[in-house]
N, C-alpha and C. Protein backbone atom coordinates (compact mmCIF):
# COMPACT_ATOMS: atom_id res chain seq x y z
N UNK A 1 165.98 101.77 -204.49
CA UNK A 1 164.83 102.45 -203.90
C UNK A 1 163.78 101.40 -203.50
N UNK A 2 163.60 100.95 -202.49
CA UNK A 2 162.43 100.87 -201.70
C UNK A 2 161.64 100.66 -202.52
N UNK A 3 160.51 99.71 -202.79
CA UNK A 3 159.16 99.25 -202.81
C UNK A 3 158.34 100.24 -202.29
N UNK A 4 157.23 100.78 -202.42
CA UNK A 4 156.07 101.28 -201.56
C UNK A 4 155.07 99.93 -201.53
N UNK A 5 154.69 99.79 -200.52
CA UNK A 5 153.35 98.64 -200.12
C UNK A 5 152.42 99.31 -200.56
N UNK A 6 151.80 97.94 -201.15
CA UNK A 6 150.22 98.07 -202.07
C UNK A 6 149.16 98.78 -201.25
N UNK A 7 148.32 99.64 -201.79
CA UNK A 7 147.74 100.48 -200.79
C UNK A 7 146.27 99.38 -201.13
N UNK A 8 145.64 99.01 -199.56
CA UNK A 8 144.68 98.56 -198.94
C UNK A 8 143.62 99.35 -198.84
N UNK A 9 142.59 99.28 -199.78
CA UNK A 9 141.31 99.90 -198.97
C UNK A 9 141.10 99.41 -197.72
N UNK A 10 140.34 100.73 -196.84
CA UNK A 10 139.86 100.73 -195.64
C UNK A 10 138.33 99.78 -195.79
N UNK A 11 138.03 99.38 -194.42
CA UNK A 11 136.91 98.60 -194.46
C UNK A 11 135.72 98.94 -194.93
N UNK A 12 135.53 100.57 -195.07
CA UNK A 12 134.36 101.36 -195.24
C UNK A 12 134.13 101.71 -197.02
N UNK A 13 135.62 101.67 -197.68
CA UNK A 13 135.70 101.38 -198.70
C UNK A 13 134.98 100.15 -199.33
N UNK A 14 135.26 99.26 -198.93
CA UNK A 14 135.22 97.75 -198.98
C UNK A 14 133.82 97.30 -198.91
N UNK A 15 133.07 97.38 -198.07
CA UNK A 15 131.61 97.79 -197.77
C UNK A 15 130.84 98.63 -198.60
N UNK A 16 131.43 99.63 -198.87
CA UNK A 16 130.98 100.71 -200.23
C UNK A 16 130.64 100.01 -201.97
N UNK A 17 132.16 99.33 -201.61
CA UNK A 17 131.94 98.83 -202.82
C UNK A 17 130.80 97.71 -203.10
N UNK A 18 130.79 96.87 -201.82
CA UNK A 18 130.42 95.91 -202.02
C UNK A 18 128.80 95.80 -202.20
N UNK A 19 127.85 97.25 -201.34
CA UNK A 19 126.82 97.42 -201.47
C UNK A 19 126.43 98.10 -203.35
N UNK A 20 127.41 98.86 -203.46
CA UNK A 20 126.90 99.58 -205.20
C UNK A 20 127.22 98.60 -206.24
N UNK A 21 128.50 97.56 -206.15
CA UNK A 21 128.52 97.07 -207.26
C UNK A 21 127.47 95.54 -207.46
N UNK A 22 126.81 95.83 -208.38
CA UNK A 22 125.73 94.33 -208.90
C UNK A 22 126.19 92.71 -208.53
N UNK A 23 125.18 92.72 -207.90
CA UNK A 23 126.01 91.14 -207.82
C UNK A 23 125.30 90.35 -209.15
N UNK A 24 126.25 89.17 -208.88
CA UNK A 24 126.23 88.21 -210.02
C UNK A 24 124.59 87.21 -209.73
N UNK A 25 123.85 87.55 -210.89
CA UNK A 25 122.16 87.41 -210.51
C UNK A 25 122.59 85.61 -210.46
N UNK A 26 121.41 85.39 -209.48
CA UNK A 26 121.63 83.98 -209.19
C UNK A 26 120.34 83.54 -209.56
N UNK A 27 120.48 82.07 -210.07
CA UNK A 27 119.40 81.28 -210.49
C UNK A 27 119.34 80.47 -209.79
N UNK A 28 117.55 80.14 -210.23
CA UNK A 28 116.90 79.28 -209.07
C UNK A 28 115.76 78.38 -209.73
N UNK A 29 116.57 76.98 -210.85
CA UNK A 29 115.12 76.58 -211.65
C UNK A 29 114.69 75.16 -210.96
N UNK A 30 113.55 74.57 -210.94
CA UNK A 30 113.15 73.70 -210.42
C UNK A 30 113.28 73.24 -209.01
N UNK A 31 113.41 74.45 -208.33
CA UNK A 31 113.77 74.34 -207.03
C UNK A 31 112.48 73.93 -205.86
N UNK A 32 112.84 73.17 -205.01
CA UNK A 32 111.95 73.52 -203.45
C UNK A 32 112.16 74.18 -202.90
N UNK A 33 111.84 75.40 -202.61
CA UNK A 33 112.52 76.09 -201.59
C UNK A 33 111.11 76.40 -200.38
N UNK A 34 110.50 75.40 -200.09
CA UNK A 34 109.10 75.63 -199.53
C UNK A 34 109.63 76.34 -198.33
N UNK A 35 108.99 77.40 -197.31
CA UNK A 35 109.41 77.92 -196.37
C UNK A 35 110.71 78.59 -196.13
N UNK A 36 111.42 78.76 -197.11
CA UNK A 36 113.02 79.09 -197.06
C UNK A 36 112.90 80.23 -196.25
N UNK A 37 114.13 81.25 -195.73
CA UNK A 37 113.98 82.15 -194.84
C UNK A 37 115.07 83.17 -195.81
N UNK A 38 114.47 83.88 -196.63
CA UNK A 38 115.89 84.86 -197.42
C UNK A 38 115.55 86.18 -196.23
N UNK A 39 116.81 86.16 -195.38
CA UNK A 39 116.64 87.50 -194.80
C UNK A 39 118.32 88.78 -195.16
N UNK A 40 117.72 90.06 -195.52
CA UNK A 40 118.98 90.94 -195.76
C UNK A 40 120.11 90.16 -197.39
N UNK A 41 118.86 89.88 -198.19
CA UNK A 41 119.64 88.96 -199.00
C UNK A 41 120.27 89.80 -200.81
N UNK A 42 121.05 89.91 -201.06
CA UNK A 42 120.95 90.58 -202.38
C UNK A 42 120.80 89.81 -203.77
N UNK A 43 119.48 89.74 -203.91
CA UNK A 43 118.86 89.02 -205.43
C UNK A 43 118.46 89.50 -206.47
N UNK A 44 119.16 90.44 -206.87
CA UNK A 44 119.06 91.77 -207.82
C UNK A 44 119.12 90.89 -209.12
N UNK A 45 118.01 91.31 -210.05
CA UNK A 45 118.38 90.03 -211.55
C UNK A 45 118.21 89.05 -211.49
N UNK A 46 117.73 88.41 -210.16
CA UNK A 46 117.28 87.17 -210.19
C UNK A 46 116.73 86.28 -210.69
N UNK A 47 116.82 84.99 -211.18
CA UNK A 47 115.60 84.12 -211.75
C UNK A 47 115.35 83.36 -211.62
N UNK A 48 114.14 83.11 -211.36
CA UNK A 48 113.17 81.86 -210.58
C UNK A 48 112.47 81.45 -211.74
N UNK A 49 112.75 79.90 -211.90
CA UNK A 49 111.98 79.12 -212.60
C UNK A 49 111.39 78.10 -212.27
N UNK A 50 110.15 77.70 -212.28
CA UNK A 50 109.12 76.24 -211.72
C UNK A 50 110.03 76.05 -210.73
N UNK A 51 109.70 77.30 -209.59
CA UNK A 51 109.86 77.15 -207.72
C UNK A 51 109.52 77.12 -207.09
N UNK A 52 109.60 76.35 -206.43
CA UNK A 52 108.30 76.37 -205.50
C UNK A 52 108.72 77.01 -204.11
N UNK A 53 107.91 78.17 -203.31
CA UNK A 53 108.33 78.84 -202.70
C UNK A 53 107.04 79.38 -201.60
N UNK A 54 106.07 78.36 -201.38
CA UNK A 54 105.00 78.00 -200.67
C UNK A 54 105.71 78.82 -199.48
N UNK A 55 104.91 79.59 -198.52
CA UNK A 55 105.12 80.03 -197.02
C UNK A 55 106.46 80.48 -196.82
N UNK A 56 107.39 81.20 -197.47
CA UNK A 56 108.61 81.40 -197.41
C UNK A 56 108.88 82.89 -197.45
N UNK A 57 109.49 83.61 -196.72
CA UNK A 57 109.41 84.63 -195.62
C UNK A 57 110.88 85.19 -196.70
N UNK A 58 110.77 86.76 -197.22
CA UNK A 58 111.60 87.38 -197.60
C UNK A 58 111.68 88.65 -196.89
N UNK A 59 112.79 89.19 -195.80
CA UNK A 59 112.48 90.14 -195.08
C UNK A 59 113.97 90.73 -195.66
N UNK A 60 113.66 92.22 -195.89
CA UNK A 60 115.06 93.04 -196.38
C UNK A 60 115.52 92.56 -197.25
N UNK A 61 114.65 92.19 -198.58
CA UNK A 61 115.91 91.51 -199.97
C UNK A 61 115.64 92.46 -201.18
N UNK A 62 116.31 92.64 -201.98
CA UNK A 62 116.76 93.47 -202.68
C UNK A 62 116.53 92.06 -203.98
N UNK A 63 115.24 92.44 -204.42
CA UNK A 63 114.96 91.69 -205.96
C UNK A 63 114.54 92.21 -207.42
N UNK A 64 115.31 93.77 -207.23
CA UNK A 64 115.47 94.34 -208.61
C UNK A 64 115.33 93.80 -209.95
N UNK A 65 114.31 94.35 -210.62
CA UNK A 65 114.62 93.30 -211.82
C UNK A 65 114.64 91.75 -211.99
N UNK A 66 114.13 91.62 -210.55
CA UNK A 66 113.78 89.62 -211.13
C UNK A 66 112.64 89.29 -211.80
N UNK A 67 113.18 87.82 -212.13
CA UNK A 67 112.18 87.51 -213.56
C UNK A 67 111.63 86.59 -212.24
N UNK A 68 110.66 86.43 -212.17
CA UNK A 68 109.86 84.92 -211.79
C UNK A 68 109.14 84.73 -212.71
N UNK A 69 108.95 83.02 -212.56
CA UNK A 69 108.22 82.47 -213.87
C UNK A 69 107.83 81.06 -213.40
N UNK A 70 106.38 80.95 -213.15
CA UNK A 70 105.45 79.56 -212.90
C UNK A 70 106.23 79.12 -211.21
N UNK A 71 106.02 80.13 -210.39
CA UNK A 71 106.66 80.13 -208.95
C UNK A 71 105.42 80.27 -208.23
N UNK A 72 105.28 79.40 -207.13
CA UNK A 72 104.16 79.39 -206.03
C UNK A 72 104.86 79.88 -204.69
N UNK A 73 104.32 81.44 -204.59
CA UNK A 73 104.40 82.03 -203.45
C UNK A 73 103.00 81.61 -202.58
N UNK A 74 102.26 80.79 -202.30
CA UNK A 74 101.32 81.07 -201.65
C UNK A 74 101.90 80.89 -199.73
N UNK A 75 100.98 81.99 -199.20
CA UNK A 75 101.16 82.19 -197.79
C UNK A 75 102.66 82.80 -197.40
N UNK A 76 103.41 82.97 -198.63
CA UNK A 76 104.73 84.15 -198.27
C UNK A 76 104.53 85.10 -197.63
N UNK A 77 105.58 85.63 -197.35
CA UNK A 77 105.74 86.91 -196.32
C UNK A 77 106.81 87.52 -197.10
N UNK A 78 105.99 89.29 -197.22
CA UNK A 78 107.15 90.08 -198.20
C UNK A 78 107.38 91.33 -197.22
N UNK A 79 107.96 91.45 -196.21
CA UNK A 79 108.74 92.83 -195.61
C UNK A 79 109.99 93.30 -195.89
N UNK A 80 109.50 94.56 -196.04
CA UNK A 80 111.19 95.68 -196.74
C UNK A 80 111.60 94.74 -197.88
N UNK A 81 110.56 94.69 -199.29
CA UNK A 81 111.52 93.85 -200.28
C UNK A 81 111.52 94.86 -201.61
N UNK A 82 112.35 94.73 -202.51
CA UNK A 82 112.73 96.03 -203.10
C UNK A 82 112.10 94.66 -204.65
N UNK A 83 110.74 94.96 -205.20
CA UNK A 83 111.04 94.51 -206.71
C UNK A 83 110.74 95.66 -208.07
N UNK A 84 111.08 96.18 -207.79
CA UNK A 84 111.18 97.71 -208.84
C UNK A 84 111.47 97.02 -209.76
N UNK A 85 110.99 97.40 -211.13
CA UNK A 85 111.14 96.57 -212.56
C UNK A 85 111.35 95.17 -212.53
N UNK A 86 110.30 94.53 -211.31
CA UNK A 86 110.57 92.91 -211.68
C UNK A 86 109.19 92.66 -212.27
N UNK A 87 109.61 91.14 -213.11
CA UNK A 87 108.70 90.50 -214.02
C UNK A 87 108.11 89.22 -213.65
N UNK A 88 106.75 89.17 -213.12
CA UNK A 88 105.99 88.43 -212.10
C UNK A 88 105.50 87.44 -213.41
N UNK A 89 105.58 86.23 -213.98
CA UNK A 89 104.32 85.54 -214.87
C UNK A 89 103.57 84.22 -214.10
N UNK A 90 102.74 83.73 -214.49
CA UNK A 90 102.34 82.63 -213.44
C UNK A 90 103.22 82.53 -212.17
N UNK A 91 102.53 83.50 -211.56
CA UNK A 91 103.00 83.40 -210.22
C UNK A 91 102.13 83.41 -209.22
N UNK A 92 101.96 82.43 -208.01
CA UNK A 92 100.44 81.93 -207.18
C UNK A 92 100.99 82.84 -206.07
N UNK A 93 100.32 84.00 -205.78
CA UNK A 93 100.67 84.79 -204.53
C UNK A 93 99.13 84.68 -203.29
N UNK A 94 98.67 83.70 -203.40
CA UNK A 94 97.57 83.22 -202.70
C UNK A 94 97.73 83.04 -201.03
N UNK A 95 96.70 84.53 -200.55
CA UNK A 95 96.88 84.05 -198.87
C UNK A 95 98.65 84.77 -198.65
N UNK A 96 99.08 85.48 -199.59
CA UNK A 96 100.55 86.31 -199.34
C UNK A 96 100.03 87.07 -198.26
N UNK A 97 101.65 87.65 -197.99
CA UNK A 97 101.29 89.16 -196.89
C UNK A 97 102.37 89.98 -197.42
N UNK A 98 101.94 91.08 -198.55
CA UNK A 98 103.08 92.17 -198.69
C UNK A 98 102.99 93.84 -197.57
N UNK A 99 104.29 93.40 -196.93
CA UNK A 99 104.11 94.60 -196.29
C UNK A 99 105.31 95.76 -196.48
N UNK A 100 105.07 97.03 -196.77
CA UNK A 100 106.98 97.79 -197.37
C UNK A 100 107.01 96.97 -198.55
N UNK A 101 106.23 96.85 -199.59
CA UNK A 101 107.09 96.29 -200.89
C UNK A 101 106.78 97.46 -201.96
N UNK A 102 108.12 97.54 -202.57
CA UNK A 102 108.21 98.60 -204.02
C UNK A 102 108.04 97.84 -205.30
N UNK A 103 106.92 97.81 -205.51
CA UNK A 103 106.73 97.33 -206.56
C UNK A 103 106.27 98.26 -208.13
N UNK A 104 106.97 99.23 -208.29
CA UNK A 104 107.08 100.29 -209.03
C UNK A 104 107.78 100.27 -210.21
N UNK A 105 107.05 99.63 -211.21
CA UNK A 105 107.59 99.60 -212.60
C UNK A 105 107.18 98.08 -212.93
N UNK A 106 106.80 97.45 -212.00
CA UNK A 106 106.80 95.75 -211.83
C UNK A 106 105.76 95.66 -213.13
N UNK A 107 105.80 94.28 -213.40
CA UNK A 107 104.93 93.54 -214.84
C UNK A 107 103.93 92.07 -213.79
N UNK A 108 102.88 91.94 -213.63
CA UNK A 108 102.44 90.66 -213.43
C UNK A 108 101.59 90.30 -214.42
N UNK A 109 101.87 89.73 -214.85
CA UNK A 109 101.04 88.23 -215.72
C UNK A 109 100.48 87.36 -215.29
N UNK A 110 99.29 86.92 -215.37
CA UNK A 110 98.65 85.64 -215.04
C UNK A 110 99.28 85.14 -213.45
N UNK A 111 98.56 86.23 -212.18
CA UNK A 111 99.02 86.56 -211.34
C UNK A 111 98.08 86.35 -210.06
N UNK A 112 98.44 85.01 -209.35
CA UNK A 112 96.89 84.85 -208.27
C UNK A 112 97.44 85.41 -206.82
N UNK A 113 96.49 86.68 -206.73
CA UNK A 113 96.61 87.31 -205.35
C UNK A 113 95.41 86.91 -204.25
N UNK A 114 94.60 85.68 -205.28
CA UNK A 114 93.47 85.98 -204.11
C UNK A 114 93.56 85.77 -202.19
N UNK A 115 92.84 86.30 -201.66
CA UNK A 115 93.12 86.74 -200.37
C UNK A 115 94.24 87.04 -200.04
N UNK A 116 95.25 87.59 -200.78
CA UNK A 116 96.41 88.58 -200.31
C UNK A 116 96.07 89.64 -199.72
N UNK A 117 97.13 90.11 -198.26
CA UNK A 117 96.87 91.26 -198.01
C UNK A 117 98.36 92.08 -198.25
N UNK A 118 97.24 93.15 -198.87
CA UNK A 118 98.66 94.67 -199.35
C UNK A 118 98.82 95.58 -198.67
N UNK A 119 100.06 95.43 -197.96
CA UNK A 119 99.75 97.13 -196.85
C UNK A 119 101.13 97.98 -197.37
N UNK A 120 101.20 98.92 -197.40
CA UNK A 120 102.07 100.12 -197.76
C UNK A 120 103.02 99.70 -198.59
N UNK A 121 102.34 99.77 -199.93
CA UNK A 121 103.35 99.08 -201.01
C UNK A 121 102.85 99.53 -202.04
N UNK A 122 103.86 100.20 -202.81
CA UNK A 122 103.88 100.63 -204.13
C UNK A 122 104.25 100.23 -205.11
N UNK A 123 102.89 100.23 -206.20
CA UNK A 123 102.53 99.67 -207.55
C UNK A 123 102.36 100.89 -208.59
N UNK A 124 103.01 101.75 -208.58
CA UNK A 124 103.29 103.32 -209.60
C UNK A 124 103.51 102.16 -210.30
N UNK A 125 102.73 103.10 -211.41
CA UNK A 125 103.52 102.78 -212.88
C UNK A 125 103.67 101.12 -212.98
N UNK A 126 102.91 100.62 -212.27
CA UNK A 126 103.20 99.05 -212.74
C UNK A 126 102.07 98.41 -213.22
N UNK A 127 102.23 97.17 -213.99
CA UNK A 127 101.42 96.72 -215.21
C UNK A 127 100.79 95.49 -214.45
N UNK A 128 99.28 95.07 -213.99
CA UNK A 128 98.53 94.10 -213.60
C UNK A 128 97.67 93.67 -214.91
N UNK A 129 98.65 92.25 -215.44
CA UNK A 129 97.61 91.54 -216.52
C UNK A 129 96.73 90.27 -215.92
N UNK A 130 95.42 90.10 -216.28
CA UNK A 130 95.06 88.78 -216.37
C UNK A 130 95.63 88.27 -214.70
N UNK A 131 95.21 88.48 -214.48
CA UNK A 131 95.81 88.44 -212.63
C UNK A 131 94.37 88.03 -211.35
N UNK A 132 93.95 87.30 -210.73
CA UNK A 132 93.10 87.03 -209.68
C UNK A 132 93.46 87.26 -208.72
N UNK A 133 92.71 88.54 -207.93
CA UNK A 133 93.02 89.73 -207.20
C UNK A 133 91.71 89.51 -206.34
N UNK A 134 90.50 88.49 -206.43
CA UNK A 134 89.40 88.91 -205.46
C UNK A 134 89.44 88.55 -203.89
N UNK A 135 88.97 88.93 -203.48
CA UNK A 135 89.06 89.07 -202.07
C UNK A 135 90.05 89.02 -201.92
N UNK A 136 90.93 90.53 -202.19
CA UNK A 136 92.31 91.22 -201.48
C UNK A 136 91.69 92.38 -200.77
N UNK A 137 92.87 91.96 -199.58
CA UNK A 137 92.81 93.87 -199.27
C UNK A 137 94.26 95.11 -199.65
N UNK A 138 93.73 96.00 -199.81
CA UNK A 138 94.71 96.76 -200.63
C UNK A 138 94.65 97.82 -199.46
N UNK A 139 95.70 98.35 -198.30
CA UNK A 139 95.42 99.52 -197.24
C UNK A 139 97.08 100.27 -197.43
N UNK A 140 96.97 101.56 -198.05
CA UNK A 140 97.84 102.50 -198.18
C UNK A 140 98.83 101.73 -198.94
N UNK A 141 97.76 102.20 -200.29
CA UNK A 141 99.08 101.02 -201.46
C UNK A 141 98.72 101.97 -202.47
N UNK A 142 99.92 102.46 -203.17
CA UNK A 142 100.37 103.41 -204.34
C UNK A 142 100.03 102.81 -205.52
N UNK A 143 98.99 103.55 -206.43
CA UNK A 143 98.43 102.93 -207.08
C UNK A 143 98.49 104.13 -208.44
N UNK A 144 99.55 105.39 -208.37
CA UNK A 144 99.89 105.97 -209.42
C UNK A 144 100.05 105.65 -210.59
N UNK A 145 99.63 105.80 -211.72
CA UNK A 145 99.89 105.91 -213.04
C UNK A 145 99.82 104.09 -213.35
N UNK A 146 99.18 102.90 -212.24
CA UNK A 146 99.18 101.77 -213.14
C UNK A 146 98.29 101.49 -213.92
N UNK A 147 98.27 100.27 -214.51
CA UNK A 147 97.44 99.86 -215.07
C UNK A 147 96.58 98.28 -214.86
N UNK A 148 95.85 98.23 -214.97
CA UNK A 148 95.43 96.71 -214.74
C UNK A 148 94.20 96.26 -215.66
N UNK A 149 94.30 95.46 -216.45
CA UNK A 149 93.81 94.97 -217.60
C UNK A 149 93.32 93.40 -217.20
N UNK A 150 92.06 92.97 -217.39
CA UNK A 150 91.45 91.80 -217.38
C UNK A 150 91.89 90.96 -216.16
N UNK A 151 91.27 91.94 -215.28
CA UNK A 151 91.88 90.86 -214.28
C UNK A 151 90.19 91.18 -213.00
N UNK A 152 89.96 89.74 -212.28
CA UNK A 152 89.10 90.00 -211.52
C UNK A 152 89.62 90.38 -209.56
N UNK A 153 88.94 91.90 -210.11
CA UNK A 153 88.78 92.42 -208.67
C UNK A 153 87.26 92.34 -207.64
N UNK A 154 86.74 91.18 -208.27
CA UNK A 154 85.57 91.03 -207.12
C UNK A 154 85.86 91.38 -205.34
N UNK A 155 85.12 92.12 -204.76
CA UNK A 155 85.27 91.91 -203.79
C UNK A 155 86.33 92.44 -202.77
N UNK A 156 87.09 93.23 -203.54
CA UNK A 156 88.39 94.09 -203.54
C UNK A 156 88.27 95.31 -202.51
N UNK A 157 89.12 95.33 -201.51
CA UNK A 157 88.69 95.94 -200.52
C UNK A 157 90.15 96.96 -200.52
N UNK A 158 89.72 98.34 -201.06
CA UNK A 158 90.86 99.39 -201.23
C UNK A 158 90.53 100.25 -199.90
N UNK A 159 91.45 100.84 -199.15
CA UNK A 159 91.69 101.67 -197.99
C UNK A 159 92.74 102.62 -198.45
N UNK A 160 92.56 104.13 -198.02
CA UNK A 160 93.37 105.11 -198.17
C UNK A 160 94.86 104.18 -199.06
N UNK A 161 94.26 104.32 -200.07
CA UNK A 161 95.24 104.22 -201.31
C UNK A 161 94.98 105.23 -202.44
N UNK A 162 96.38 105.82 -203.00
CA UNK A 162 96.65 106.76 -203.94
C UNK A 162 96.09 106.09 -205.63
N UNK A 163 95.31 106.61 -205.79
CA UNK A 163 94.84 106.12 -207.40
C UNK A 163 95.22 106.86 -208.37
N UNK A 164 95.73 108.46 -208.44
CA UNK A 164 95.63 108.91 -209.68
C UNK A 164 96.68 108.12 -210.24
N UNK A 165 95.58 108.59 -211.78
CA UNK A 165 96.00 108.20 -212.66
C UNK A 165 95.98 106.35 -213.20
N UNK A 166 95.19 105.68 -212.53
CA UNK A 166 94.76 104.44 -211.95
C UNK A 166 94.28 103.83 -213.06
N UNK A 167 94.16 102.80 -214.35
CA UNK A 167 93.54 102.81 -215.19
C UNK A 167 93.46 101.32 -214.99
N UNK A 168 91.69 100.84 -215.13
CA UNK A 168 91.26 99.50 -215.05
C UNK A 168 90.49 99.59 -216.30
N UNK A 169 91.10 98.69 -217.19
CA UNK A 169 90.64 98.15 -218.23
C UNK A 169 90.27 99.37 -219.08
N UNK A 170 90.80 100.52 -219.49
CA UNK A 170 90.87 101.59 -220.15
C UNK A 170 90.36 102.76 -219.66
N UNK A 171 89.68 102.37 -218.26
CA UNK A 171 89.04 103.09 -217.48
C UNK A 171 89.69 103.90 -216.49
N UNK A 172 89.64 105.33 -216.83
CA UNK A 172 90.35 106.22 -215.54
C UNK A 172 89.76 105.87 -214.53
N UNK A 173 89.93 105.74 -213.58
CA UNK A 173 89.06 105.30 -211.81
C UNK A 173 89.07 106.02 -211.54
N UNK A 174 90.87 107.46 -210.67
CA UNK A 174 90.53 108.44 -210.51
C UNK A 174 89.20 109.69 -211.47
N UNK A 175 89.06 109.89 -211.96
CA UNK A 175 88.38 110.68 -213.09
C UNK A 175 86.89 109.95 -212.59
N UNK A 176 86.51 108.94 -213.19
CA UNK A 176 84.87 108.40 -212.82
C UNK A 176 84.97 108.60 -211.35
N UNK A 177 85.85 108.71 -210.25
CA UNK A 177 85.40 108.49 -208.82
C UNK A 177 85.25 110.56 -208.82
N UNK A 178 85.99 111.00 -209.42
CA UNK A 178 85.90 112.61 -208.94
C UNK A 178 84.55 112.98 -210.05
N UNK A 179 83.88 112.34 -211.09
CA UNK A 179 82.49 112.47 -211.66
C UNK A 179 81.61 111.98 -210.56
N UNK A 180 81.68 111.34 -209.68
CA UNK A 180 80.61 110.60 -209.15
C UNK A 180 80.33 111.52 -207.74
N UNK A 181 81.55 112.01 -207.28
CA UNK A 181 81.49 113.05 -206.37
C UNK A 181 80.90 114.29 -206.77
N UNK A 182 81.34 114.41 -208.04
CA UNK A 182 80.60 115.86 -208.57
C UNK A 182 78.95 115.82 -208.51
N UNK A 183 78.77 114.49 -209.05
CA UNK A 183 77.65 114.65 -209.28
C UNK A 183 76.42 114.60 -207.56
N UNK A 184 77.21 113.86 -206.71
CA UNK A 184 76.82 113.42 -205.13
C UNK A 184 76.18 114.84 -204.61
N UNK A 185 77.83 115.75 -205.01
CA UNK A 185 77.73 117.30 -204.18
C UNK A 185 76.38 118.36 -205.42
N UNK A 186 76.37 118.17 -206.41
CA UNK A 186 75.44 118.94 -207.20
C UNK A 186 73.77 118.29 -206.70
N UNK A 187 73.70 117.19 -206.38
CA UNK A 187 72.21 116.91 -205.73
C UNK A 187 72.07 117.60 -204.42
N UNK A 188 70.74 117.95 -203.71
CA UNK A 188 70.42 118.68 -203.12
C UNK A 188 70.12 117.88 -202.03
N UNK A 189 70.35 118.15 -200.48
CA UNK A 189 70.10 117.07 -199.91
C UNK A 189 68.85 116.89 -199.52
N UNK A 190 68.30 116.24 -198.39
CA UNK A 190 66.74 116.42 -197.98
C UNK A 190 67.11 117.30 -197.03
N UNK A 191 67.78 117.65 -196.64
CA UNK A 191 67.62 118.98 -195.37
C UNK A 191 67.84 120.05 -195.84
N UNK A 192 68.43 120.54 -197.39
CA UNK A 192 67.87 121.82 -198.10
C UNK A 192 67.06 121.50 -198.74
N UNK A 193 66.24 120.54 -199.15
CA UNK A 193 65.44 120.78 -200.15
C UNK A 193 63.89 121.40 -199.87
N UNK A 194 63.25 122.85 -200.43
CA UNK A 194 62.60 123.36 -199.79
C UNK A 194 61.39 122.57 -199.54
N UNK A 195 60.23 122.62 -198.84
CA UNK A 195 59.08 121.87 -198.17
C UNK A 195 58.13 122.54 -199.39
N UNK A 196 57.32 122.02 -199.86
CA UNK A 196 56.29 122.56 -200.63
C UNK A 196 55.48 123.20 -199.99
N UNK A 197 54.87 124.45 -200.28
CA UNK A 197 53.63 125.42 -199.76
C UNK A 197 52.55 124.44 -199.86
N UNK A 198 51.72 124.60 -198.66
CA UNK A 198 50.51 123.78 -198.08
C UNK A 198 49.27 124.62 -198.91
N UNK A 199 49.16 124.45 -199.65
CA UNK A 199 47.38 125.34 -199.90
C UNK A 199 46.69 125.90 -198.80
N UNK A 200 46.84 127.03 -198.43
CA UNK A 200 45.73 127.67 -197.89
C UNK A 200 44.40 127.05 -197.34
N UNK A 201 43.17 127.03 -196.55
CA UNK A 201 42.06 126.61 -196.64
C UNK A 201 41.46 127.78 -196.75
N UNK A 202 39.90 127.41 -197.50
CA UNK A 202 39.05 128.75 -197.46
C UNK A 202 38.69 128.88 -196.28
N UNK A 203 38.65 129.99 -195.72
CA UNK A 203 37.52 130.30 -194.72
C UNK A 203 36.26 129.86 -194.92
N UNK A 204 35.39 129.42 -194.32
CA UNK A 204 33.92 128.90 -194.39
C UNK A 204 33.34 130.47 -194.26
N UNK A 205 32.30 131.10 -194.86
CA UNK A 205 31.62 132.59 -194.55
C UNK A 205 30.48 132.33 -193.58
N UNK A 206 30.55 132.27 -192.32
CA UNK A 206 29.07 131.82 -191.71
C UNK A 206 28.32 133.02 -191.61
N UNK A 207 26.95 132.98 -192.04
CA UNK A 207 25.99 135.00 -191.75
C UNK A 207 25.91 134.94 -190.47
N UNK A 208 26.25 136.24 -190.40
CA UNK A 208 26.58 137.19 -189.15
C UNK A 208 25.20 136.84 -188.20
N UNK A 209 24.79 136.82 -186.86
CA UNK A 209 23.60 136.79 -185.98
C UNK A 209 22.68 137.67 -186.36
N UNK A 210 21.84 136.91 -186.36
CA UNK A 210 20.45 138.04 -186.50
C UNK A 210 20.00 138.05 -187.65
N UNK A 211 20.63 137.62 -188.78
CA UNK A 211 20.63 137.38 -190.15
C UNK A 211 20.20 136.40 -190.40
């Protein structure tokens, strides 16, 4: 009897697999990678150690769960980058540009954003420690359920961004910003507030002619 030939997945199989199953996390310690170009790259688990990664452009990468640690992003470029549960520590994000980044569940530590700009990127549920954040702008950035602890936001320029649940330094934000409104709309403005009654004058009685 005849052999049957080994059955071949189809290409679409093959592709299937190749997007769901984990790749093997790649390391990256003491590296230059100044300006590198990661485009459409899969860095899931990744780890970056003392890298240097100055002006270096990540467009479409998939960095699930990476650790960075004492890495200089300054003047990077972050479009369509996926870091859901990644772990940021001394990391210089100075003069960055995140644009499309999921940063939802993320950890930063001792974290310099100053003059970063943040546009449509979500920080749910993610943890900002000890981090230099002043003069950022933050425009339609998800800011659900995080937290951010000791870190300076001088100067911090937020635009239609989602806060509930927003907590700075033990402080609800949403909650004090919907007290501060309450209290705005319960004052009366100057265009209802009524005019005080003028006192009357007496009539002077002058005697009648002839009198």
């Amino acid at each position: 009897m005849a052999k049957k030939p080994p059955i071949t997945p189809s290409r679409a199989d093959t592709a299937e697999d190749q997007v769901t199953r984990p790749a093997k996390p790649e390391r990256f310690h003491g590296a230059t990678l100044a300006g590198a170009d990661f485009d459409d790259a899969d860095l899931r688990g990744a780890r970056f150690h003392n890298v240097a990664l100055a002006r270096a452009d990540f467009d479409d990468v998939d960095l699930r769960g990476a650790r960075l640690h004492n890495v200089t992003l300054a003047e990077a470029g972050f479009d369509d980058v996926d870091l859901r549960g990644a772990r940021l520590h001394n990391v210089a994000l100075t003069e960055a540009e995140l644009d499309d980044v999921d940063l939802r569940g993320a950890r930063l530590h001792n974290a310099t954003l100053a003059g970063a700009s943040i546009d449509d990127t979500s920080l749910a549920r993610a943890r900002i420690d000890d981090a230099d954040a002043a003069s950022t702008r933050w425009s339609d950035v998800s800011l659900r359920g995080a937290r951010i602890e000791g870190s300076d936001l001088r100067d911090v320029e937020i635009v239609g961004c989602t806060i509930d649940g927003l907590t700075i330094d033990g402080v609800r934000v949403d909650r004090l910003l919907a007290e501060a409104k309450g209290r705005s709309s319960a004052r009366p403005s100057p265009e209802t507030t009524p005019e005080r009654s003028q006192p009357k004058k007496k009539k002077s009685r002058r005697p009648a002619p002839g009198k």
